[in-house]
Structures are given as C-alpha cells and as structure tokens.
Protein backbone atom coordinates (compact mmCIF):
# COMPACT_ATOMS: atom_id res chain seq x y z
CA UNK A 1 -86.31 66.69 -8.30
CA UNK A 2 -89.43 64.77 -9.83
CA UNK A 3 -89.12 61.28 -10.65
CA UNK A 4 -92.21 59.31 -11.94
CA UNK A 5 -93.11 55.47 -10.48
CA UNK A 6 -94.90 53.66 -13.44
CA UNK A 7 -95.71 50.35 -12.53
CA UNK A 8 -95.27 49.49 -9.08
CA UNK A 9 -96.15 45.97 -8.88
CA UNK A 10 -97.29 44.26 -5.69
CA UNK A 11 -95.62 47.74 -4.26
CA UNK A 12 -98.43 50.54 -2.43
CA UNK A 13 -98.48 54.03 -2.90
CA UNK A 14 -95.76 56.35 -1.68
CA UNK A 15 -95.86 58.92 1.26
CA UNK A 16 -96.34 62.72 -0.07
CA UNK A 17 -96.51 60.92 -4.24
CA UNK A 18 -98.80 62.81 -6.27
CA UNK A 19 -101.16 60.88 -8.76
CA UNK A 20 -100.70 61.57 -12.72
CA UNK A 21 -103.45 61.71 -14.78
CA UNK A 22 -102.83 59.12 -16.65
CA UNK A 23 -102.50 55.35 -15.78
CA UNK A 24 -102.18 55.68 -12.40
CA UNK A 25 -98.19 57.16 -12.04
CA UNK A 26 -96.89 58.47 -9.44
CA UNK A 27 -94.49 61.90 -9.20
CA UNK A 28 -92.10 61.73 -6.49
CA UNK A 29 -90.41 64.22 -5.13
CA UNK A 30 -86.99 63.63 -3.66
CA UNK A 31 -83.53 65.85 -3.02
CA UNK A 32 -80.92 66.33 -5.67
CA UNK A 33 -78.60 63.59 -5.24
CA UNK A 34 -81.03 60.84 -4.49
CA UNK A 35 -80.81 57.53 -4.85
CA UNK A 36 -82.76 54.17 -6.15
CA UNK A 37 -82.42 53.25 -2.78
CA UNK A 38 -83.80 56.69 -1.18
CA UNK A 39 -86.32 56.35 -3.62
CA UNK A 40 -87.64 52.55 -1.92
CA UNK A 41 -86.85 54.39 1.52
CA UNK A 42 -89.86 56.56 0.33
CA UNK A 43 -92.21 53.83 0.04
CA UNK A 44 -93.58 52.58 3.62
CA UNK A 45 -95.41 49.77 1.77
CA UNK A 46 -92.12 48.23 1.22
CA UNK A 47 -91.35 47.33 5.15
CA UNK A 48 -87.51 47.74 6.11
CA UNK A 49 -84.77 47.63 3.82
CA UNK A 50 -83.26 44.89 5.18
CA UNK A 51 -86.35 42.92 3.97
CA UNK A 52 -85.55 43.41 0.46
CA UNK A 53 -83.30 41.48 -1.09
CA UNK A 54 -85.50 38.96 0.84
CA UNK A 55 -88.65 39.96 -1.99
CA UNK A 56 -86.26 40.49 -5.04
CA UNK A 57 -86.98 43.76 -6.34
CA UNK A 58 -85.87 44.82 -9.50
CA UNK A 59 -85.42 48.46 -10.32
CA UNK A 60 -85.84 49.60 -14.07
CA UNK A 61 -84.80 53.51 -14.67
CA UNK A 62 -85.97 54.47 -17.94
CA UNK A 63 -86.10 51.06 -18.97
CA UNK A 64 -83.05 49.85 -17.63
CA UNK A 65 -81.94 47.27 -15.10
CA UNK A 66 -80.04 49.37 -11.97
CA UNK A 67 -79.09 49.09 -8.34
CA UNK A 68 -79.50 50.51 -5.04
CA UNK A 69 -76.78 52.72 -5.45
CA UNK A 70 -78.04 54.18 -8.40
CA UNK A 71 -78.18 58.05 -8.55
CA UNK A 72 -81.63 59.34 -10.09
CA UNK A 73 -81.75 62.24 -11.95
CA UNK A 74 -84.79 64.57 -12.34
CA UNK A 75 -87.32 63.20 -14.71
CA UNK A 76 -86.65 59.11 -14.76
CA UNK A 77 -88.77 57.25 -15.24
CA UNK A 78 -88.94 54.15 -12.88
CA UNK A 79 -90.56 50.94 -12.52
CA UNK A 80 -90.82 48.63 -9.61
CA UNK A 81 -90.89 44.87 -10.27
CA UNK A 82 -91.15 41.88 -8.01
CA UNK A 83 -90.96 38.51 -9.82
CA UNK A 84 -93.24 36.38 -8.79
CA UNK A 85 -93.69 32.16 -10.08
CA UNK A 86 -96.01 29.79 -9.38
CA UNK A 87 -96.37 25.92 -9.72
C-alpha cells in the first residue's frame, strides 16, 4: 500500500520513498497491515525506536492525532511532528 509523508519536520528522508511532485512528499510503500509504528521503522533518520518517546513525536493521519499502534490504510495521508520550544 502507498501512504504519503507530508511534512516531516526535523525527520530525513525515508529508505526506498519516492519524491512527489509537489511540495516535497514522500510515497511510501509498506505491506497491507502496516502500522504508524512500521511506518517510523521505515525512516533510518529517526535512530532506534526506543529513542522516541525520548523526541516526542506526534503522528497526524489525515489530520488526526494517532498512535504507534495505529493501522494505516492505503492512501493516508501522514505528517510527522516534533515539538520543539525555546526560551
């Protein structure tokens, strides 16, 4: 299935992720049955999963707030965000 990474940032590009035409998404292929978190397995930029709870990321599927756990379906849409502050 084909899922598309928006925005991605402070996160690099993915192993074997296509560029869109248009601003700068990515199409990633994964296996029926995949996961948010298969999808963050897919990016090496990330470092090891047990790192990232440690850099907060927050996971928006079609504009929605999810988990790990959550199941992807071909065609979301998702966007990578890490929050970020300064002072």
């Amino acid at each position: 299935m084909k899922i598309t990474l928006r925005s991605t940032f402070a996160v690099g590009g993915t192993s074997g992720a296509e560029r869109a035409s248009k601003g700068g998404a990515q199409t990633v292929d994964l296996e029926e049955g995949a996961t948010v978190r298969d999808l963050l397995w897919a990016l090496p930029s990330l470092g090891p999963s047990e790192q990232w709870d440690d850099i907060m990321i927050h996971v928006f599927v079609n504009g929605e707030l999810k988990g790990y756990d959550y199941p992807l379906r071909n065609g979301d849409v998702v966007d990578l965000h890490i929050p970020v502050s300064g002072g």
